[in-house]
Protein backbone atom coordinates (compact mmCIF):
# COMPACT_ATOMS: atom_id res chain seq x y z
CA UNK A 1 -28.22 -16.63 -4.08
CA UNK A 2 -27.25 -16.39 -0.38
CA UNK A 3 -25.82 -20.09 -0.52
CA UNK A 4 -23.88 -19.31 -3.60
CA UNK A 5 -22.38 -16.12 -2.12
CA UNK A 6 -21.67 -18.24 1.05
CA UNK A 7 -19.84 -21.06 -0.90
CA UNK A 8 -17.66 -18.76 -2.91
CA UNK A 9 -16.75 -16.55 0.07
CA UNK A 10 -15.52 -19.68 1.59
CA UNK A 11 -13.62 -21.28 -1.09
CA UNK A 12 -11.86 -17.37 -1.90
CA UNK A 13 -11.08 -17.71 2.22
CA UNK A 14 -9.56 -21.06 2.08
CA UNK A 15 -7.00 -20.10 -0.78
CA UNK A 16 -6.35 -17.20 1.14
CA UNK A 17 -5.07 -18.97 4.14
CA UNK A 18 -3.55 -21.43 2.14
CA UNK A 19 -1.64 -18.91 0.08
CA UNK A 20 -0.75 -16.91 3.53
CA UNK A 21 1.05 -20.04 4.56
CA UNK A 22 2.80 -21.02 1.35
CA UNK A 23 3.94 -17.27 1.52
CA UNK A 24 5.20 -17.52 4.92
CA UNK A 25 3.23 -14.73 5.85
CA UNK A 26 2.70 -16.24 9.99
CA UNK A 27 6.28 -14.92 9.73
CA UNK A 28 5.90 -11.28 7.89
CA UNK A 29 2.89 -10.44 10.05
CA UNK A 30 5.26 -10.31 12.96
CA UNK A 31 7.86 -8.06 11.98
CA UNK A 32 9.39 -4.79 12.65
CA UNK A 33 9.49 -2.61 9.64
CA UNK A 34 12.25 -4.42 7.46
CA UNK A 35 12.92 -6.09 3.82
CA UNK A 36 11.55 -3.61 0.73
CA UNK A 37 10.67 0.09 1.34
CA UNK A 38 11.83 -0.48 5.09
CA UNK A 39 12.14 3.65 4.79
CA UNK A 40 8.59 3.69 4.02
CA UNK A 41 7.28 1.12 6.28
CA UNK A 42 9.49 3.15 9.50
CA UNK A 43 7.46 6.16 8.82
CA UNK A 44 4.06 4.65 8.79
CA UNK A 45 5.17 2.65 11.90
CA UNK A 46 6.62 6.52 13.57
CA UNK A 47 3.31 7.80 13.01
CA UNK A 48 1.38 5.33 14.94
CA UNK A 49 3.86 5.30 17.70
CA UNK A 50 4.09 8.72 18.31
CA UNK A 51 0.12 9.18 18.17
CA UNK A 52 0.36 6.86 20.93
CA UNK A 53 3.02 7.27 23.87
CA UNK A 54 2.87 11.62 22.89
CA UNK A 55 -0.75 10.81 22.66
CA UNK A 56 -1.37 13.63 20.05
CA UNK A 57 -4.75 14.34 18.48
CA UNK A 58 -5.86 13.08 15.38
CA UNK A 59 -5.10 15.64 13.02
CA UNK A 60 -1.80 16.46 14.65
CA UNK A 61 0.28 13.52 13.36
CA UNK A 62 4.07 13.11 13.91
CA UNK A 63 6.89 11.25 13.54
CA UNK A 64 10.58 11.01 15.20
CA UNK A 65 12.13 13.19 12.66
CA UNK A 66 13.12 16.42 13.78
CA UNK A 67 14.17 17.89 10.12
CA UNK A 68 12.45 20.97 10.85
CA UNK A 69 10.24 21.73 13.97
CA UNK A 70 8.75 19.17 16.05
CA UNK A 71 8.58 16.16 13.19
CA UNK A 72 4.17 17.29 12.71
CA UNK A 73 3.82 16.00 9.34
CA UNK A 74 1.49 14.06 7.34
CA UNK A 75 0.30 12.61 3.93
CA UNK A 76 -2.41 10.22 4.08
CA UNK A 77 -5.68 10.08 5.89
CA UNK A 78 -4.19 8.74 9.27
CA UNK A 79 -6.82 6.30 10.52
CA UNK A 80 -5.34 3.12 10.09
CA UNK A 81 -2.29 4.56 11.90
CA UNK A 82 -4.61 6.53 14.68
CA UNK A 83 -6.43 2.78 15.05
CA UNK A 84 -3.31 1.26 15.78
CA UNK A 85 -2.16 3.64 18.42
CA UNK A 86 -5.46 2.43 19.82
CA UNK A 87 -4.53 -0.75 19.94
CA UNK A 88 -1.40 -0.44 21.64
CA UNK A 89 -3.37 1.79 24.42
CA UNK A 90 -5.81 -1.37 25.15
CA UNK A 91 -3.54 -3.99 24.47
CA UNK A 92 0.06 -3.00 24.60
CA UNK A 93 2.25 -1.98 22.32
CA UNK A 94 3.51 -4.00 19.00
CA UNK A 95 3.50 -2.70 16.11
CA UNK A 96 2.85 -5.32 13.88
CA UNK A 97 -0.77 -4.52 15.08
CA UNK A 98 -0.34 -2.59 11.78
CA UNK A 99 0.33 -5.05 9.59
CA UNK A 100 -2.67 -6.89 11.32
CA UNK A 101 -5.18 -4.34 10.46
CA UNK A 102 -3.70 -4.01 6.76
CA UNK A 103 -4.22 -7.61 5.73
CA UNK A 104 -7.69 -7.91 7.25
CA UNK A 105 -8.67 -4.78 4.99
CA UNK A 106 -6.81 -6.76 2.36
CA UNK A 107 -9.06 -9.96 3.12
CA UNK A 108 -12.09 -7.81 2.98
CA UNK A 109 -10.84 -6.61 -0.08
CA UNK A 110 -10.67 -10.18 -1.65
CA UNK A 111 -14.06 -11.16 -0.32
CA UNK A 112 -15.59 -7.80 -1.82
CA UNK A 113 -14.01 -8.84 -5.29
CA UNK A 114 -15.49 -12.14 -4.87
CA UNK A 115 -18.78 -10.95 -4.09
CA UNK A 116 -18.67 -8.31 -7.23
CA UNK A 117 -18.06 -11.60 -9.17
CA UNK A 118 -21.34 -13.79 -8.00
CA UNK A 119 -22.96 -10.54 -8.74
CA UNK A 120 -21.49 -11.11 -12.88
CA UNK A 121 -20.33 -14.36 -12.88
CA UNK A 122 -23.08 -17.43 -12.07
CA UNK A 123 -20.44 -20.56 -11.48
CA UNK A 124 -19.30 -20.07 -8.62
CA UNK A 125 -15.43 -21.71 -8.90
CA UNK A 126 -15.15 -18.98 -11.86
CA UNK A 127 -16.46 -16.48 -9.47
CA UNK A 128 -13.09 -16.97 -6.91
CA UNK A 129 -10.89 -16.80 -9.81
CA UNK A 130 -10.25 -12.86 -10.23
CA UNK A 131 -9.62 -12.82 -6.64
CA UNK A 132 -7.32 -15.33 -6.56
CA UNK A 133 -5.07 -13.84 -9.41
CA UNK A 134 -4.56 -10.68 -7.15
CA UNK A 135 -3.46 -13.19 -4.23
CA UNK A 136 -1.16 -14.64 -7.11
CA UNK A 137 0.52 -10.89 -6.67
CA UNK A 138 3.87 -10.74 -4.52
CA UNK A 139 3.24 -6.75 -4.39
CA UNK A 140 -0.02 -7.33 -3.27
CA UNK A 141 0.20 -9.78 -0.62
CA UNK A 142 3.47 -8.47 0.61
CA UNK A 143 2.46 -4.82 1.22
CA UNK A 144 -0.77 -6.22 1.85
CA UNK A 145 0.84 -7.41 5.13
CA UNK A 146 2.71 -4.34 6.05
CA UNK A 147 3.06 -0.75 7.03
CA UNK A 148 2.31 1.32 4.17
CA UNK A 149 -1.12 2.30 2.80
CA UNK A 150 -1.39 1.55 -0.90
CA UNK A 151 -2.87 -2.06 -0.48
CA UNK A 152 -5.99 -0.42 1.86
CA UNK A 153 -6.53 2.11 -0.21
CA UNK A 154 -6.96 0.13 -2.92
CA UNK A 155 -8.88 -2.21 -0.74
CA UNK A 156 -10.97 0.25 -0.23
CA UNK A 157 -11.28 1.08 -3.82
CA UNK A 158 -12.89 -2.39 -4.96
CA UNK A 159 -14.79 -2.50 -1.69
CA UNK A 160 -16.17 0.47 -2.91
CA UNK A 161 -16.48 -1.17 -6.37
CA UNK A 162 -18.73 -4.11 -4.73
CA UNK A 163 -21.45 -2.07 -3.33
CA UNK A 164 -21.87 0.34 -6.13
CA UNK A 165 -22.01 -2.92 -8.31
CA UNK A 166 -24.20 -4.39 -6.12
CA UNK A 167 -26.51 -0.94 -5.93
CA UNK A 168 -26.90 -1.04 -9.55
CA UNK A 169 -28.54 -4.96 -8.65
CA UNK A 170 -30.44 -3.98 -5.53
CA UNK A 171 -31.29 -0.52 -6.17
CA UNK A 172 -31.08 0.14 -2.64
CA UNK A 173 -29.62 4.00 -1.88
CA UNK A 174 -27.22 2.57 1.05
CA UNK A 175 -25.18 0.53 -0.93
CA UNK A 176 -23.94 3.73 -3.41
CA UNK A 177 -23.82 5.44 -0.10
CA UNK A 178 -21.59 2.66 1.02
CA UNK A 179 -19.74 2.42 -1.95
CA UNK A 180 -18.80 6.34 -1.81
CA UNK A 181 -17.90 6.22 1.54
CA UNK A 182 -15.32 3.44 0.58
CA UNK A 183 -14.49 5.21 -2.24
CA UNK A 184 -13.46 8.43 -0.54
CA UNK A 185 -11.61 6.60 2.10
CA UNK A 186 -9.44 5.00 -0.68
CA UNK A 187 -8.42 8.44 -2.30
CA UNK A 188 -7.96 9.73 1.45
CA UNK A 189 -5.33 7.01 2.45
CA UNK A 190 -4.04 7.64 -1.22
CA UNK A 191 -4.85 10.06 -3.73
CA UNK A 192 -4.20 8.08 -6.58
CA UNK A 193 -6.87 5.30 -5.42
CA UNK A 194 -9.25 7.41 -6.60
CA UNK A 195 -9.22 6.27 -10.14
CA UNK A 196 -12.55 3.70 -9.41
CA UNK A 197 -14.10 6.95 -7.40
CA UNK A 198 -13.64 9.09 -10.92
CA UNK A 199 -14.90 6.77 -12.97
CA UNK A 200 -18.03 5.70 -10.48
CA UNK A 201 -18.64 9.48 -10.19
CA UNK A 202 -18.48 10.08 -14.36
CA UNK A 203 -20.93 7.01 -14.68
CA UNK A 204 -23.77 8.11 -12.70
CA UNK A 205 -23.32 11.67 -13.96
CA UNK A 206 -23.49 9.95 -17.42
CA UNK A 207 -26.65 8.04 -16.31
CA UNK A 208 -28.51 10.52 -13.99
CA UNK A 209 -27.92 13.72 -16.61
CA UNK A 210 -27.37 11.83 -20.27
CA UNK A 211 -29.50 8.70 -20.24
CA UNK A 212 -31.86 10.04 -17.47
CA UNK A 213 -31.69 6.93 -15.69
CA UNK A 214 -33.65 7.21 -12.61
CA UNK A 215 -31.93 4.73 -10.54
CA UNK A 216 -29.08 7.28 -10.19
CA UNK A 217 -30.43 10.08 -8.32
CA UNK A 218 -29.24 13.84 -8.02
CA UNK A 219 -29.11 13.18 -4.60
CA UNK A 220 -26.36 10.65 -5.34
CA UNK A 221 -24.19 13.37 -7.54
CA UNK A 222 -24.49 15.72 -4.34
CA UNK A 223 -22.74 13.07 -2.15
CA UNK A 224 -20.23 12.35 -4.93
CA UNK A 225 -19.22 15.94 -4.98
CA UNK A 226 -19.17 16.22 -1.15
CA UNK A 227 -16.93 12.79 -1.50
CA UNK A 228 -14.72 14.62 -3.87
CA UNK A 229 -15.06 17.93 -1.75
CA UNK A 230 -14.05 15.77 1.46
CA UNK A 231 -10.92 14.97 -0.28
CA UNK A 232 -9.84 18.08 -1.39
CA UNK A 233 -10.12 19.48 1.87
CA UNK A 234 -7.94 17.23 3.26
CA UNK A 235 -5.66 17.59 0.97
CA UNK A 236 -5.68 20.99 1.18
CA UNK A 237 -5.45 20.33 5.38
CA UNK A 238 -1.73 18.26 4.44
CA UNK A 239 -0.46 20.89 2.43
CA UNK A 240 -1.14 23.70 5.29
CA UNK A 241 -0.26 20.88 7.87
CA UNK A 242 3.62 20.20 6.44
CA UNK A 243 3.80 24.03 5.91
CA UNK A 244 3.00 24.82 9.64
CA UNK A 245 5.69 21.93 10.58
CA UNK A 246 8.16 22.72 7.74
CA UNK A 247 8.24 18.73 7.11
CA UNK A 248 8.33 17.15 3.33
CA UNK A 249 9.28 13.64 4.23
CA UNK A 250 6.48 12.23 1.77
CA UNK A 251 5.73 12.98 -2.03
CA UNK A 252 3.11 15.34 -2.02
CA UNK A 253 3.04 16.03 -6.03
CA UNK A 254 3.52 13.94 -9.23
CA UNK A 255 6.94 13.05 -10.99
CA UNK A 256 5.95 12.61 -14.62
CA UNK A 257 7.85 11.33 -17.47
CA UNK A 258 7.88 14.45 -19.27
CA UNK A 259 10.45 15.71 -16.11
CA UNK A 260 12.85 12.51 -16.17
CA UNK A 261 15.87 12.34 -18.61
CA UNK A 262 16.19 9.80 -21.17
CA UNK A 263 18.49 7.35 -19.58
CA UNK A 264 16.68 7.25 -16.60
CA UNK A 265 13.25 6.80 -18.48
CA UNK A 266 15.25 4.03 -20.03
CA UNK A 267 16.81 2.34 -16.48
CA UNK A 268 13.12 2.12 -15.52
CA UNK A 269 11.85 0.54 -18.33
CA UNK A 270 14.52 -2.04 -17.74
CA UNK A 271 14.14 -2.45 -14.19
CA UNK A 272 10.35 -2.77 -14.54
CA UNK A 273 10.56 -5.70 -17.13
CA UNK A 274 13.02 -7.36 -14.76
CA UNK A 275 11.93 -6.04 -11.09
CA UNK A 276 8.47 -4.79 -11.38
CA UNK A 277 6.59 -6.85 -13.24
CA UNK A 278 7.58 -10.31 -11.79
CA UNK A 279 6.81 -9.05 -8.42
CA UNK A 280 3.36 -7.85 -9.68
CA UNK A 281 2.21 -11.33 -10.96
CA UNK A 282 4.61 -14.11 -12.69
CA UNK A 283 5.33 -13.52 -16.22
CA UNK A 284 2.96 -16.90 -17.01
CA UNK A 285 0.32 -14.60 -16.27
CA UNK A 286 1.73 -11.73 -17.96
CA UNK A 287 1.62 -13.56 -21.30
CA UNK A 288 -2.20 -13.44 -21.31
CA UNK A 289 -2.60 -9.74 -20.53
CA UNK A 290 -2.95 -9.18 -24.25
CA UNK A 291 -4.79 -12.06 -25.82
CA UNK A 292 -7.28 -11.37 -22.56
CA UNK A 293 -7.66 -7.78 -23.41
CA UNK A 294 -8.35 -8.49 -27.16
CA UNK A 295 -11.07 -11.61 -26.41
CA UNK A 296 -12.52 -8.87 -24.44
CA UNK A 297 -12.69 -6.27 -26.70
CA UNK A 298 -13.76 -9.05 -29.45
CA UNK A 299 -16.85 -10.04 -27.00
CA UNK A 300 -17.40 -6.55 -25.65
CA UNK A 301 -21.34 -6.90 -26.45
CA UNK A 302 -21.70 -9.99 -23.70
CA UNK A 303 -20.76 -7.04 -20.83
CA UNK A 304 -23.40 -5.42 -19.14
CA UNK A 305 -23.68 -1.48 -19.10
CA UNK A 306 -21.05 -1.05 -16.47
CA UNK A 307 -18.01 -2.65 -17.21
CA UNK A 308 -18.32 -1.42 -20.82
CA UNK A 309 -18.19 1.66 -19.32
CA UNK A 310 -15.57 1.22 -16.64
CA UNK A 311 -12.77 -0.56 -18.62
CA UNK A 312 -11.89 2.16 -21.05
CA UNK A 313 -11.93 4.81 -18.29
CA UNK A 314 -10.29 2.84 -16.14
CA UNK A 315 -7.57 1.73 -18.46
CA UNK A 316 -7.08 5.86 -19.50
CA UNK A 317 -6.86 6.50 -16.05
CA UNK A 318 -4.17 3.85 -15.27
CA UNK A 319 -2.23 5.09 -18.45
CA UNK A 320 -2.06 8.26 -17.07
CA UNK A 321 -1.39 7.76 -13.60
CA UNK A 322 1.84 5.60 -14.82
CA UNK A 323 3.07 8.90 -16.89
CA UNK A 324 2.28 10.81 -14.24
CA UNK A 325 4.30 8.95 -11.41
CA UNK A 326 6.60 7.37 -13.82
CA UNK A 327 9.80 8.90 -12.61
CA UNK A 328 9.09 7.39 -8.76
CA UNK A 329 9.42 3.91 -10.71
CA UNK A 330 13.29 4.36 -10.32
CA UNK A 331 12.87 2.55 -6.83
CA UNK A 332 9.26 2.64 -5.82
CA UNK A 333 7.30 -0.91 -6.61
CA UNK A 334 4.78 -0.36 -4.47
CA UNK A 335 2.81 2.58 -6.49
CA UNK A 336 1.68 0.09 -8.89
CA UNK A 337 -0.36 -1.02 -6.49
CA UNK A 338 -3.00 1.54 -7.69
CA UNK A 339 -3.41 0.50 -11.43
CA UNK A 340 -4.61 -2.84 -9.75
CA UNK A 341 -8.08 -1.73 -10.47
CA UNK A 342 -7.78 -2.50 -14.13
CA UNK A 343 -6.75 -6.30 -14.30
CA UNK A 344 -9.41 -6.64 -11.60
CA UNK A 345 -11.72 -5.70 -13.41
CA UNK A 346 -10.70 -7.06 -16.67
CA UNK A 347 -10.51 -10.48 -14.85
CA UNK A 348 -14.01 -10.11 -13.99
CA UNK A 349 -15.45 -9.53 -17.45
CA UNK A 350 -13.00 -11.64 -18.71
CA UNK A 351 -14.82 -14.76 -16.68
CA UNK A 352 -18.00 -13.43 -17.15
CA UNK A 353 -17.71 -13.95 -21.24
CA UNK A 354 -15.67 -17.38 -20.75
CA UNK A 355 -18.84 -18.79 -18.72
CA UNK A 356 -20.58 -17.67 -21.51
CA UNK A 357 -18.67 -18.97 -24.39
CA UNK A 358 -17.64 -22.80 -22.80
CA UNK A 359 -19.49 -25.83 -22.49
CA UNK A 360 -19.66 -27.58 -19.21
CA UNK A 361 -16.91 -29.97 -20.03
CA UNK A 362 -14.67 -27.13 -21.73
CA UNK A 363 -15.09 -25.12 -18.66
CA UNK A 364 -13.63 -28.39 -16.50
CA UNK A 365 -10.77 -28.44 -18.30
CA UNK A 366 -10.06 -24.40 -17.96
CA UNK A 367 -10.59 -25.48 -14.56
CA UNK A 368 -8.22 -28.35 -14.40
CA UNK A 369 -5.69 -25.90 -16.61
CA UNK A 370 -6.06 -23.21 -14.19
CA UNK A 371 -5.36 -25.05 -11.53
CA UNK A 372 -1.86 -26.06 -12.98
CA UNK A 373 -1.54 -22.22 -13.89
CA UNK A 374 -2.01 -21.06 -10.60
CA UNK A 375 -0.22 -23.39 -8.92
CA UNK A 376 2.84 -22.41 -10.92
CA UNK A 377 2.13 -18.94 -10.07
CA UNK A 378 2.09 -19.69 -6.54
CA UNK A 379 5.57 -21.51 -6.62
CA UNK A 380 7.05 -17.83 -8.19
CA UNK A 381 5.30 -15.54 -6.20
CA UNK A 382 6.49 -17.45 -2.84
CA UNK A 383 9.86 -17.23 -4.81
CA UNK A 384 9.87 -13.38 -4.70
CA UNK A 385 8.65 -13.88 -0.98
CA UNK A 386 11.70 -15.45 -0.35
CA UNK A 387 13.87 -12.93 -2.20
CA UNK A 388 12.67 -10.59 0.06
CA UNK A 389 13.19 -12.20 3.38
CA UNK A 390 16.84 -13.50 2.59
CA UNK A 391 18.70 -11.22 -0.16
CA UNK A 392 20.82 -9.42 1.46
CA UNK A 393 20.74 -6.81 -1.04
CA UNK A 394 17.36 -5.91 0.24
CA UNK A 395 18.37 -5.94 3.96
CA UNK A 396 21.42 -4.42 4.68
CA UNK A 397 19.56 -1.26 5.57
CA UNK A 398 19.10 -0.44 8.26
CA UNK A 399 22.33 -2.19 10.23
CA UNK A 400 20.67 -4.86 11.93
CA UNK A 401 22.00 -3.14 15.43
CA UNK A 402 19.31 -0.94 15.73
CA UNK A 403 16.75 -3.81 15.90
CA UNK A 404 16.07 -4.31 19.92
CA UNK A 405 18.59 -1.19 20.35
CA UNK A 406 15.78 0.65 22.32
CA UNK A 407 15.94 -1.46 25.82
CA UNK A 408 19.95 -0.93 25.39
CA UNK A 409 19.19 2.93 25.45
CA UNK A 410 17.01 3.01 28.60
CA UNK A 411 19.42 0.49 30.55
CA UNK A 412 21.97 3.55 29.53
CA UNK A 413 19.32 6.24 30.88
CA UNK A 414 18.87 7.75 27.49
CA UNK A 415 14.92 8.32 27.91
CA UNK A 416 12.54 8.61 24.79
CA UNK A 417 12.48 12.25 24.47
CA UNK A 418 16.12 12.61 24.43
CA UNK A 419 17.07 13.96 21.34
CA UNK A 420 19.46 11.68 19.42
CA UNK A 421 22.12 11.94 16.08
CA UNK A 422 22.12 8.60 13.87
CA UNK A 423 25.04 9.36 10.90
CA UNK A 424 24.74 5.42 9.55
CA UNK A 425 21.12 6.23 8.54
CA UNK A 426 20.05 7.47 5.02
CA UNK A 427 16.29 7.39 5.92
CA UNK A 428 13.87 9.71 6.95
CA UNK A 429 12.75 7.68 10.37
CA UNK A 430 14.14 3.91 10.12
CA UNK A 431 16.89 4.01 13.03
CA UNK A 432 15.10 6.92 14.60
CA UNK A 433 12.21 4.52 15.01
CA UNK A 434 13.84 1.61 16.08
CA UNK A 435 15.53 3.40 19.18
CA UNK A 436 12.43 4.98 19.82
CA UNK A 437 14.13 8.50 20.08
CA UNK A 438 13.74 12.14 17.88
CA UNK A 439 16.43 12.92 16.31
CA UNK A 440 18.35 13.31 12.86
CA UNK A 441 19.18 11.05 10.33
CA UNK A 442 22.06 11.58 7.82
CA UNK A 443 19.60 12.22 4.93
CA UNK A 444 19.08 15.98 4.31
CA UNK A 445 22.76 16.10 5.09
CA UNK A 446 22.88 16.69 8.87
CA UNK A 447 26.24 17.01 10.74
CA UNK A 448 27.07 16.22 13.99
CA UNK A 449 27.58 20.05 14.59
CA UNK A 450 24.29 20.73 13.39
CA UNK A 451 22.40 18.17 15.20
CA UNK A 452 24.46 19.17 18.65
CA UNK A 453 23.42 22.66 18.11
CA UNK A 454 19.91 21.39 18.05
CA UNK A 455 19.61 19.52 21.20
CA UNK A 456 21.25 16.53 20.04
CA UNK A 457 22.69 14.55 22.99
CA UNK A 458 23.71 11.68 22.03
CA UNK A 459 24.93 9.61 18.31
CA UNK A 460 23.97 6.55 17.56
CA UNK A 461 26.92 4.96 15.09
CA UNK A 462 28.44 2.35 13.27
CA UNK A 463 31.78 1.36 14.18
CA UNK A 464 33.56 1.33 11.04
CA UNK A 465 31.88 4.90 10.89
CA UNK A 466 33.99 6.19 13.64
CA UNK A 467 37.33 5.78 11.90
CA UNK A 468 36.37 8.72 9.04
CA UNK A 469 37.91 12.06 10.52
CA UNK A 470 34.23 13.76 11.65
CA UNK A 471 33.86 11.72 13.94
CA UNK A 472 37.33 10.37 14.99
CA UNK A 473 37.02 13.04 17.87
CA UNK A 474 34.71 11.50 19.42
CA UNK A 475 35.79 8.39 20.06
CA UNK A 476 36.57 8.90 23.70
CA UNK A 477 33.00 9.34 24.39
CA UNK A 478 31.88 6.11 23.49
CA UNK A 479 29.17 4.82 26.56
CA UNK A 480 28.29 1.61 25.05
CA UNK A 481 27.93 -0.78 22.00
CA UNK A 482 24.80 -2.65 20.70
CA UNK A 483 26.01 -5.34 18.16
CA UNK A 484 27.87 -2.88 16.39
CA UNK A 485 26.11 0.35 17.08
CA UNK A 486 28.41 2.37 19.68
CA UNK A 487 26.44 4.95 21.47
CA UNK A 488 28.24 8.19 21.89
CA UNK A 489 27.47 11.01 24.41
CA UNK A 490 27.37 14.20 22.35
């Protein structure tokens, strides 16, 4: 069993790095925050930096926005940002050290699915295949590789899946313990990750109080409940946190479809078909969602106990999740990342009851077929890679002048804590960030009056900005240019 683990874990590692350099990813892993959700990515990136060089404690996170009092704010469980401030302490700072420690969670991720496969699946080629579909995901590789937490969480989430998977196999109490702890990290980095930890708690609730299954103890429901306790706390920590600071940078609350309008529930839909879902997976995998689900649900008696349990729960909770965030769909790809669970999953059985059902030479040419499939996936998913590198569409925010604008700023003697106005940015944190200075942003509608009367000393501005009549004034004040970006003393 060992060996078999061992071969599959190596085959799922090779496609890995073979599929990290068809998707260019030796050249995402070194980035700034840039290309999709670069708003997002900057305040991820803010929070790490500012843990580091104001070397604040754990549970005082911050970033350079200085909406309201100091820029103390937070939303997720801060470790992987805390870690990274860590890093740059022992080894310097770059913050793609970030990205670093996001797509080694992913990898562990992609090894746990494998795993939870030789646990299901016996052939062991089979066993790679649900993890390589999600590697055949542009969302999931690409924020896999980047600042934001969705792809750990959900890491985190199957990891979690794995060891309760394997518990139910082993029988062994530390790998449910495991399994919750993974679980609770997931809905602590983000809320909705919790779906798996819902239905994992509702199963052995099921089996410890319904079926009296002994293997599930009530020790096991009291660590559940602490899991779920753990969370709320925190939760309740972020809400008194952001109230203390007077900072709401993040979305701390649902948008559902029953609050968006018609035409915008309708712009969604239509971005989705066209946006969303071929940067989830290429639509020549999308065209076997269906048939899958119904071979399934036609074989539903091959499953064993727990994914006959999971799937419909799972699938509810994805359903609702979707109406429940559906208004953030407008512009937000990356929280589908959470419904991820599902297809996982589904894969799983779905290779399970094809291993059953084939002969040895049908299941060589499903292999050989595959193989074609997922090549062709491959070839469209490094397509949407490349869309996001080089559309311009995607990267004319922020003005590429505030990338390396930080060393201009200190050869000018503008020092980090100088408090700075940026009028060209629409974001919470991106240029803020990239000069490495609090400050103000244009985005809750800050003027240059307002920011001076904070502190502000200094506006950092595009040129063609400086001809609208605001800030005409202050063109005689200009101390310097950074490819575009004049830098005026306030």
């Amino acid at each position: 069993m060992l060996s078999d683990k061992i071969k599959s874990v190596t085959l799922t590692t090779i496609i890995f790095l073979v599929l990290s350099f068809v998707y260019e990813m030796p050249h995402w892993l070194i980035q700034k925050p840039c290309s999709v959700h670069v708003w997002r990515q900057s305040d991820c990136a803010s929070y790490a930096l500012n843990y580091f060089q104001n070397e604040r404690g754990f549970f005082s996170p911050q970033v350079h926005h200085r909406h309201a009092i100091d820029g103390a704010t937070c939303s997720e469980f801060p470790i992987i940002y805390y870690t990274a401030s860590k890093l740059y302490k022992w080894f310097g700072f770059n913050d793609y050290y970030i990205r670093w420690i996001n797509y080694l969670i992913l990898y562990a991720a992609l090894i746990a699915v494998t795993l939870t496969s030789v646990i299901v699946i016996n052939n062991l080629i089979l066993a790679t295949f649900p993890a390589v579909l999600l590697m055949m995901s542009c969302i999931i590789m690409y924020y896999g590789s980047n600042f934001l937490p969705d792809v750990p969480a959900l890491s985190c989430a199957l990891i979690g899946f794995y060891f309760f998977v394997k518990h139910s196999k082993s029988t062994r109490d530390s790998d449910i313990y495991i399994a919750i702890f993974f679980s609770v990290l997931a809905a602590l980095l983000k809320i909705s990750s919790a779906i798996l930890f819902i239905v994992i708690a509702l199963f052995v609730i099921y089996q410890r109080l319904i079926k009296k299954n002994l293997l599930y103890s009530r020790a096991h429901i009291f660590i559940i409940f602490s899991g779920f306790l753990t969370v709320f706390m925190w939760l309740i920590f972020v809400k008194v946190y952001n109230e203390m600071g007077q900072y709401f940078g993040n979305l701390q609350g649902t948008m559902g479809i029953w609050l968006t309008d018609k035409n915008t529930i309708l712009y969604i839909i239509q971005r989705t078909f066209t946006e969303w879902m071929p940067a989830m997976v290429s639509y020549k995998i999308w065209w076997f969602l269906v048939p899958v689900i119904l071979y399934v649900i036609f074989h539903w008696k091959k499953l064993n106990e727990i994914f006959t349990f999971f799937l419909p729960f799972v699938a509810l909770a994805c359903i609702c999740y979707l109406l429940a965030f559906f208004a953030v769909f407008n512009v937000h790809d990356y929280y589908f990342i959470n419904v991820f669970c599902f297809p996982v999953l589904l894969s799983i059985a779905f290779f399970h009851i094809i291993e059953q059902q084939l002969s040895v030479k049908q299941l060589r040419i499903f292999f050989a077929l595959s193989f074609i499939l997922f090549i062709m996936c491959a070839e469209d998913t490094r397509a949407q890679f490349l869309f996001r590198r080089y559309d311009q569409g995607w990267n004319s925010v922020p003005p590429q002048g505030f990338y390396g604008i930080e060393q201009y700023l200190r050869s000018l003697g503008i020092d980090r804590n100088t408090l700075i106005y940026s009028p060209s940015d629409p974001t919470t944190n991106v240029s803020l960030y990239l000069s490495n200075n609090p400050g103000w942003t244009n985005l809750f509608g800050t003027t240059v009056a307002d920011a001076k009367s904070r502190g502000a000393q200094y506006m950092l501005i595009e040129s063609s900005l400086l001809e609208q009549d605001s800030f005409k004034e202050y063109k005689e004040y200009i101390i310097g240019e950074h490819k575009g970006i004049l830098i005026v003393k306030l």
